[in-house]
Protein backbone atom coordinates (compact mmCIF):
# COMPACT_ATOMS: atom_id res chain seq x y z
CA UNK A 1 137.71 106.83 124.66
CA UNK A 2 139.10 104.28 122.36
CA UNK A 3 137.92 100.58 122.49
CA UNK A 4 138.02 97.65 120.33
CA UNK A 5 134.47 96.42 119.73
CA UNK A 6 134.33 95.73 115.96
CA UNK A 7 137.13 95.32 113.40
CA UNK A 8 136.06 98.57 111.80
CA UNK A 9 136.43 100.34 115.14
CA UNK A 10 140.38 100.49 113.90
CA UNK A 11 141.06 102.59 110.43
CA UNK A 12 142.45 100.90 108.18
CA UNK A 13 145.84 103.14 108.88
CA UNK A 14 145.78 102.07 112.78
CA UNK A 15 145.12 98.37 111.93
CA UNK A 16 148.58 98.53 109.70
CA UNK A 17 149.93 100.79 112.29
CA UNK A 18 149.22 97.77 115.32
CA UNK A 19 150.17 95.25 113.22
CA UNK A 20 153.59 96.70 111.82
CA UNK A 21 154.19 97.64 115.98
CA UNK A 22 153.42 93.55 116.66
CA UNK A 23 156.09 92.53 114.04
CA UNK A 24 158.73 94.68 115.67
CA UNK A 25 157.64 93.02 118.94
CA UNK A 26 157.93 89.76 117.23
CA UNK A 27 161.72 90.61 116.10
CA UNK A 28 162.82 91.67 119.17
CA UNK A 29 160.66 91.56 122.33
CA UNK A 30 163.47 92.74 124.78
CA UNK A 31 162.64 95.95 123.54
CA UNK A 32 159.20 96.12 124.83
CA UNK A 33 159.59 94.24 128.24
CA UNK A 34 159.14 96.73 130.75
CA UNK A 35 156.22 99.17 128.79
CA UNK A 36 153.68 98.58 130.61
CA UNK A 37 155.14 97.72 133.97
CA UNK A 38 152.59 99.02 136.82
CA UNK A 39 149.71 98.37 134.18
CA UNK A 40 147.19 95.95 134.69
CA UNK A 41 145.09 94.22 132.34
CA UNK A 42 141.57 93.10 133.56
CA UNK A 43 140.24 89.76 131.83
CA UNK A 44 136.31 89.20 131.82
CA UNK A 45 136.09 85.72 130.81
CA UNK A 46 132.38 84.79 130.72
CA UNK A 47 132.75 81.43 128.63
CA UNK A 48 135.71 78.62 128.16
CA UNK A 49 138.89 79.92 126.31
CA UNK A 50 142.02 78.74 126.40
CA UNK A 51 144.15 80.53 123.53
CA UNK A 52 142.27 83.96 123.85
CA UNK A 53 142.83 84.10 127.50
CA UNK A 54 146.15 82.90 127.73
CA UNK A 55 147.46 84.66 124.62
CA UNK A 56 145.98 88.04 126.31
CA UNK A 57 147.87 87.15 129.86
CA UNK A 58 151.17 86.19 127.96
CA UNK A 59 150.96 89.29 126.17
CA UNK A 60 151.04 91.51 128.91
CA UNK A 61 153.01 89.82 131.07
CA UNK A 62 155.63 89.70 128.29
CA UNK A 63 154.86 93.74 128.41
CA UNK A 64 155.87 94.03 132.19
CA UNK A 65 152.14 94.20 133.24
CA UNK A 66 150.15 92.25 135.01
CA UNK A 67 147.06 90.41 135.12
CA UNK A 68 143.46 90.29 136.80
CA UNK A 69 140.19 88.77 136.48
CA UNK A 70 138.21 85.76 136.21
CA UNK A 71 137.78 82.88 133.59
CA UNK A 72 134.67 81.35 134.99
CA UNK A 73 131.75 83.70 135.63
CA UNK A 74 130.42 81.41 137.95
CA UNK A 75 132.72 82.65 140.73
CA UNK A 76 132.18 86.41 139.78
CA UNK A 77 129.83 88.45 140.85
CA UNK A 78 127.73 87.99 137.75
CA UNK A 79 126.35 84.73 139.62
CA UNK A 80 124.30 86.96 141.83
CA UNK A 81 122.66 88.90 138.84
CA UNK A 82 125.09 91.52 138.42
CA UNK A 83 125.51 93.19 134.87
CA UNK A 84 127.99 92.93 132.52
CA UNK A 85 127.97 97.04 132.33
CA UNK A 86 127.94 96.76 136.46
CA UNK A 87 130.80 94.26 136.14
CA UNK A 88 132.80 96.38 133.46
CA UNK A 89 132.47 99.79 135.72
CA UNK A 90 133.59 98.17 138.74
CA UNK A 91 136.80 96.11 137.15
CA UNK A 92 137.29 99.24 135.24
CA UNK A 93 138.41 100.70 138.56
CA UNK A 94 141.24 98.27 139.32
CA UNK A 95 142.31 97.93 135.80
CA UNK A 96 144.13 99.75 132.85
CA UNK A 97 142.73 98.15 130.07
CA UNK A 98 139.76 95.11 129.75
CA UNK A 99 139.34 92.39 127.85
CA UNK A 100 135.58 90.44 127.78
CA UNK A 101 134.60 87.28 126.18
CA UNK A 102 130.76 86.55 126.03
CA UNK A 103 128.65 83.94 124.73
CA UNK A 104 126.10 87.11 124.31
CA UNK A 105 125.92 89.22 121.53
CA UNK A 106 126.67 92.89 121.63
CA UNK A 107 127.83 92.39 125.77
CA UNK A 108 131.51 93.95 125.24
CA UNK A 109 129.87 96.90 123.66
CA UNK A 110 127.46 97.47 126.87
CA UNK A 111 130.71 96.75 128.66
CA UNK A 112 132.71 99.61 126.82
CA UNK A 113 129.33 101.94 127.74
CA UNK A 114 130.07 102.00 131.21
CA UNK A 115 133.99 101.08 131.51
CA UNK A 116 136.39 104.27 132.71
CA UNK A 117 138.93 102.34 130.64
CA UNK A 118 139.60 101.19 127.39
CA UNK A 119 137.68 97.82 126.36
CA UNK A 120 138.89 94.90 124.07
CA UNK A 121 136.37 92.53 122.30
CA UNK A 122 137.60 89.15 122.92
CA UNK A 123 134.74 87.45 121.03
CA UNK A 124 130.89 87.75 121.75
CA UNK A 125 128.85 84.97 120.67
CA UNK A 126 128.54 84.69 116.84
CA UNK A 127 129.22 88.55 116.54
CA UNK A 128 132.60 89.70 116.65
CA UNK A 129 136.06 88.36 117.33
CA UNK A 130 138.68 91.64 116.62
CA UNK A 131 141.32 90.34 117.91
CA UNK A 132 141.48 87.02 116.36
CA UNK A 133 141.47 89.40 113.34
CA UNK A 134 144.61 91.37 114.66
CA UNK A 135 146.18 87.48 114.81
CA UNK A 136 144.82 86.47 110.79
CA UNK A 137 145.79 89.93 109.59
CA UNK A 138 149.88 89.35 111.45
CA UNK A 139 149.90 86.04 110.42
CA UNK A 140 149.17 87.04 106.52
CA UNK A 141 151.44 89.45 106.92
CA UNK A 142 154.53 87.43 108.10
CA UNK A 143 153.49 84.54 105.64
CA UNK A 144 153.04 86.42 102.53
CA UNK A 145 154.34 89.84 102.86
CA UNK A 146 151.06 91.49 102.19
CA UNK A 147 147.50 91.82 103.05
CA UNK A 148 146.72 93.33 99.69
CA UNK A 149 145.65 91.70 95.96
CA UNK A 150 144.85 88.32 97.86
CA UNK A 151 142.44 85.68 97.18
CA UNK A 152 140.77 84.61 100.47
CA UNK A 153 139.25 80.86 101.15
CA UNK A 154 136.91 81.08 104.22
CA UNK A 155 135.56 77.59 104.86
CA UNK A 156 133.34 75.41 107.32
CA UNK A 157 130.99 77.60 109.65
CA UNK A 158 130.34 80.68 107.69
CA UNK A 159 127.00 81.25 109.35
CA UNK A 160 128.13 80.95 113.10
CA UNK A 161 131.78 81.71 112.83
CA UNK A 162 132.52 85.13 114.13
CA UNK A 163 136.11 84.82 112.99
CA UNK A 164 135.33 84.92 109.74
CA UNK A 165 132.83 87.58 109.93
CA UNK A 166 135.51 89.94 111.49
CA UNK A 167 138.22 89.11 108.93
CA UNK A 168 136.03 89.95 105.84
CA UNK A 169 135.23 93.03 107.59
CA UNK A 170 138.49 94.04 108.57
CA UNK A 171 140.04 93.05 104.82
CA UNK A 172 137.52 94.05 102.87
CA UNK A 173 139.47 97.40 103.20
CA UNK A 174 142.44 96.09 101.90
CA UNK A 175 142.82 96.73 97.49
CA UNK A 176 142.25 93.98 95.06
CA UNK A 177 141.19 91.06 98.27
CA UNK A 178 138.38 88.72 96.36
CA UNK A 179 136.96 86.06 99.18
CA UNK A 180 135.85 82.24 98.20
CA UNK A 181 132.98 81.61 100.56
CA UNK A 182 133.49 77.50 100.92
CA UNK A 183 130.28 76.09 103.26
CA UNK A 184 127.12 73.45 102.94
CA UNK A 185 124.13 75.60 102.51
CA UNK A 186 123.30 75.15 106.15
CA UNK A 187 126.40 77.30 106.73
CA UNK A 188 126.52 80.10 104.57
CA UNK A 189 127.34 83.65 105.28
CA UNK A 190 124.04 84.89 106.98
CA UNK A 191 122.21 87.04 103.71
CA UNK A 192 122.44 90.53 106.10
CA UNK A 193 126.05 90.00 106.55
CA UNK A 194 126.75 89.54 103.01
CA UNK A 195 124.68 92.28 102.27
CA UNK A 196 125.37 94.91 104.27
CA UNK A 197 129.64 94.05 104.21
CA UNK A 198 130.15 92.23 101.05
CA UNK A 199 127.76 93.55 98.43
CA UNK A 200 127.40 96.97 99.22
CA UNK A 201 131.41 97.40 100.36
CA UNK A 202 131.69 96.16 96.26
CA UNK A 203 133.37 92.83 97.65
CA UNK A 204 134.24 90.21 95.30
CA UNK A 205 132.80 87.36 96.88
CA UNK A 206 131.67 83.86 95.19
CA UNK A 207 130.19 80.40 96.46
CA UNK A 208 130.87 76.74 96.21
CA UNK A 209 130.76 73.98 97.56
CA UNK A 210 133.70 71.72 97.95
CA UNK A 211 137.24 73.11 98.70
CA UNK A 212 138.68 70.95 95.86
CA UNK A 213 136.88 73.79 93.36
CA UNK A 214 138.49 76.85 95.04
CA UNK A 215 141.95 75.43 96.63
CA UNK A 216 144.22 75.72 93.44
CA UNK A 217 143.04 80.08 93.19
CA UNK A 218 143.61 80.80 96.58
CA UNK A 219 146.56 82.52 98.45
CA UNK A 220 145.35 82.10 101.91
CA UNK A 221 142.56 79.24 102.87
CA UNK A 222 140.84 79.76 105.99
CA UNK A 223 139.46 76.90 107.98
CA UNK A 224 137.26 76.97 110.40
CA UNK A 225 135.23 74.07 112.88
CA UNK A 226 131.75 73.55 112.79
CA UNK A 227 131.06 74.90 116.62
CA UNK A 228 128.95 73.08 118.30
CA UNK A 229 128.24 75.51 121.33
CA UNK A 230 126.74 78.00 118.62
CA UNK A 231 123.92 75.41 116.91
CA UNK A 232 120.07 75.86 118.33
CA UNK A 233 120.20 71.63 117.99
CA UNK A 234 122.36 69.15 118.52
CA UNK A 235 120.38 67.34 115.04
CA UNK A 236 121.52 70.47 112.98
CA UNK A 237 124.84 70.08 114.33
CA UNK A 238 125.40 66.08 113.73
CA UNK A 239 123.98 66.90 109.97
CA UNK A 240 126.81 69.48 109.05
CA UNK A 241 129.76 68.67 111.80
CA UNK A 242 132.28 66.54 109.01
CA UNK A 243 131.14 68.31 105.59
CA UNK A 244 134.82 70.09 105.03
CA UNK A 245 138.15 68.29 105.67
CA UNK A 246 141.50 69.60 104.43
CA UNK A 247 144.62 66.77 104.22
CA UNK A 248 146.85 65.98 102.67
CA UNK A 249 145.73 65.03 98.58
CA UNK A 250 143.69 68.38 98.64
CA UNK A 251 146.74 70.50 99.71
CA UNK A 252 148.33 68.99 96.82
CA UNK A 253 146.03 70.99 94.58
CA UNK A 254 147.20 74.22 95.90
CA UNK A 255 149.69 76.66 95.41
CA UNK A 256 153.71 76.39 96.11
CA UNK A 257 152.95 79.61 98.10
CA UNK A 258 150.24 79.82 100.59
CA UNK A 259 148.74 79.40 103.64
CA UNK A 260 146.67 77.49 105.81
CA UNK A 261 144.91 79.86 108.62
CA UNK A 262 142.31 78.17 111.61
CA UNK A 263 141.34 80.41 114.60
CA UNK A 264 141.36 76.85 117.18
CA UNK A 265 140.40 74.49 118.16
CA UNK A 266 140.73 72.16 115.00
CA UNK A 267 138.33 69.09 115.73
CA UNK A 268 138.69 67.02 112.71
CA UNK A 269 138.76 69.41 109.61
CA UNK A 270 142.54 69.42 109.70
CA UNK A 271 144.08 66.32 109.33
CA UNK A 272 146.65 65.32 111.59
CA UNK A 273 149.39 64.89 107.98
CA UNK A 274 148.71 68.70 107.33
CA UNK A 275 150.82 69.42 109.88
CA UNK A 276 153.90 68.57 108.31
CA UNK A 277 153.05 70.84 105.43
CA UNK A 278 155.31 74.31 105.58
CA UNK A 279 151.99 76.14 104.46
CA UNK A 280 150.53 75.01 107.53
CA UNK A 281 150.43 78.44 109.43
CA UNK A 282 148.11 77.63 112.31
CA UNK A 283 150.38 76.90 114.76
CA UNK A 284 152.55 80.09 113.94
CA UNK A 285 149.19 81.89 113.72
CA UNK A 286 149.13 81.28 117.90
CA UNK A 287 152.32 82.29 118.58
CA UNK A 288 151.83 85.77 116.47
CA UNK A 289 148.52 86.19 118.36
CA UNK A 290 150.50 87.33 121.48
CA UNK A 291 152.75 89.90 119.81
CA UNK A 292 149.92 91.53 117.76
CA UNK A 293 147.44 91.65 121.29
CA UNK A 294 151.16 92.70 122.77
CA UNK A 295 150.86 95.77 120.23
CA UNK A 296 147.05 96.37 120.35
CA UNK A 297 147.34 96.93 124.25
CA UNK A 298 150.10 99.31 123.90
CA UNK A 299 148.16 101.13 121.33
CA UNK A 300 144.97 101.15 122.79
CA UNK A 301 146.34 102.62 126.15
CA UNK A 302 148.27 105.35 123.95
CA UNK A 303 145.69 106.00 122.10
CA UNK A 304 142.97 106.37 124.90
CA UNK A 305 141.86 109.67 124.46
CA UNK A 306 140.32 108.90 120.26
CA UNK A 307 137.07 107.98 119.83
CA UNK A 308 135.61 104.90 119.15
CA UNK A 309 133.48 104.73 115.75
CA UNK A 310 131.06 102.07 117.17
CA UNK A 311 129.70 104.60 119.63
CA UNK A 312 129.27 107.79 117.02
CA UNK A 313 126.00 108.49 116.12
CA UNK A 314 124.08 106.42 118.92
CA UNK A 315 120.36 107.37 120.35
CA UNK A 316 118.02 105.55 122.34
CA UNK A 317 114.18 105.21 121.26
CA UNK A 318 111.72 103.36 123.80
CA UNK A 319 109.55 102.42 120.69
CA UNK A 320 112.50 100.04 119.14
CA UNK A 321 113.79 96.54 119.82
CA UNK A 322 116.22 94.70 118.56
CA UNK A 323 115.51 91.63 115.84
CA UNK A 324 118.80 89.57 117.41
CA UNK A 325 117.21 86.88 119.85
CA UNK A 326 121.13 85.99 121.09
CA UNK A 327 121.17 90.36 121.53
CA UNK A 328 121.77 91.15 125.05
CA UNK A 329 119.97 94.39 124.87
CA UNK A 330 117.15 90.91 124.51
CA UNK A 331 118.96 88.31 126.91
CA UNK A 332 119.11 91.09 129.98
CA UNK A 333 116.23 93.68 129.64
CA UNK A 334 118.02 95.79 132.12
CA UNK A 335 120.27 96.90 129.23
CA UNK A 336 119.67 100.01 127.62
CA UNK A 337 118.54 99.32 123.91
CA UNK A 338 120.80 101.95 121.52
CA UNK A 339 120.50 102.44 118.08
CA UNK A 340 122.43 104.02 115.04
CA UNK A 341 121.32 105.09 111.67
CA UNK A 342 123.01 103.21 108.79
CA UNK A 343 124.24 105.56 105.69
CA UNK A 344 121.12 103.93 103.68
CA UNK A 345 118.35 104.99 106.42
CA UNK A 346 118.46 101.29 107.83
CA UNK A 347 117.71 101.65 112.27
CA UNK A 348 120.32 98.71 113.77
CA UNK A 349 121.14 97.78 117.24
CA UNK A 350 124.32 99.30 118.50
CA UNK A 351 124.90 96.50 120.48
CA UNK A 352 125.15 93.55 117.81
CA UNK A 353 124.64 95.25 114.54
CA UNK A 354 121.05 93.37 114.14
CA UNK A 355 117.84 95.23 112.37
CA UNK A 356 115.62 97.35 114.63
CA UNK A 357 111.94 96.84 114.93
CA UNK A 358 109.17 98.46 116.20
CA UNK A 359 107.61 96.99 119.63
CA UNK A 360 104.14 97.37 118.58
């Protein structure tokens, strides 16, 4: 069955093919009101959203469909110890399609394990966030014209930001794309990530440390918040929360033609003036989040019966744990600990993409 757990989970000819689909939906909607009338999208919302959630319930409703589910897990049935593959099989059975958000790693994969229906990532923890990737990869598109030969600023929360780890993945595939990693040291891309994605996909990638150094090369600048929710201290947090902000005299460095990307919430690394600025795609970026997750459901459901390349290759092994603390295979033992074998020999989790150890 096909989900959408990781970025890579779409080839690079499907990702094109969802997002060309969600700029004919964006020309003329009309066309795709009634599709999926007598569908019905399930929404696992284990932690606070507001523009995931909402942009997936607009989006089908705009398809015909409708909508159920919860947005606080405190009133599900996961408050009596239920779990999330428990959860995913039982929604699964009143429900076309899911969506699950998680503050724990690697959960919508355990969810796609047991679900008789196709599953959508909508963000786990500090993992993955494939959908917000379907929304930066749309938004390029519309702003620029291409998603090819393109010089990428990610800035802010490099370490914790699972946005930008699922847009380098998914445009890494994309010819000639060079990223500008923009982040105090305390928020760097994690050294596995970089490793494993950037240096051995042959990635151009590059450092430093202010955005004034990087903002006059780049065609797209991606801005991100320092999130809070994802810091192990509120100290660590307070030390690193105001290190980037883009206004007004900094966008004045850039180019005539570009633009200015930010998942949301903006805190205070926007300022307020940027707004104004016609290279100021955020807002825009919202409002073509809906028509690309309007295409990806369409596409998932018609394409229900391909595989999914996050679960090729898996095998379970008693004597192996995963590394990832924030894992759930680590944060509910009752879930069943999976592995894959990387191309190099490397054992990882199948759940979160983490290193596998040995439990002696």
């Amino acid at each position: 069955m096909k989900h959408l757990i990781d970025p890579t989970d779409l080839t690079r000819a499907e990702t094109d093919e969802i997002v060309a689909l969600g700029e004919a939906m964006f020309a003329n909607p009309a066309a795709y009101a009634e599709t999926m009338r007598h569908r019905k999208l399930g929404t696992l919302f284990y932690e606070p959203s507001t523009r995931t959630r909402l942009s997936f319930t607009a989006a089908m409703m705009e398809l015909g469909g409708n909508v159920l589910g919860f947005a606080d897990a405190t009133n599900a049935s996961v408050a009596k110890g239920e779990s999330v593959g428990d959860t995913a099989r039982v929604i699964s059975c009143f429900a076309d399609i899911l969506a699950i958000r998680h503050p724990v790693e690697g959960a919508p994969f355990e969810a796609s394990m047991t679900s008789l229906v196709p599953v959508i990532n909508a963000g786990d923890g500090s993992h993955n966030h494939p959908t917000q990737t379907l929304t930066d990869l749309i938004t390029i598109q519309k702003e620029l014209g291409r998603l090819d030969h393109l010089t990428v600023g990610c800035c802010g929360d490099l370490r914790y930001g699972r946005t930008v780890h699922s847009l380098i993945k998914a445009m890494a595939r994309y010819e000639g794309v060079r990223f500008v990693l923009i982040s105090p040291e305390e928020l760097r891309l994690p050294e596995d990530f970089r490793r494993e994605v950037c240096e051995k996909g042959g990635i151009a990638c590059r450092e430093v440390t202010s955005i004034e150094e990087a903002i006059s090369d780049l065609d797209v600048l991606y801005m991100t918040r320092v999130q809070k929710e994802r810091f192990p201290s509120q100290e660590e947090y307070e030390r690193v929360k105001d290190c980037f902000v883009l206004d007004a005299a900094k966008m004045a460095l850039a180019k005539e033609r570009m633009a200015v990307l930010h998942p949301l919430p903006r805190v205070n690394e926007i300022a307020v003036e940027v707004d104004a600025d016609p290279r100021a795609a955020y807002f825009r970026q919202v409002e073509y989040g809906k028509f690309v997750r309007m295409a990806l459901i369409t596409k998932l459901l018609e394409w229900k019966d391909r595989d999914t390349p996050s679960h090729r290759g898996l095998f379970s092994d008693a004597t192996l744990r995963c590394t990832n603390p924030k894992c759930i295979t680590n944060a509910d033992p009752r879930t069943p600990r999976r592995f894959r074998r990387q191309p190099d020999g490397t054992l990882v989790c199948a759940c979160c993409d983490a290193k596998a150890a040995s439990l002696k």
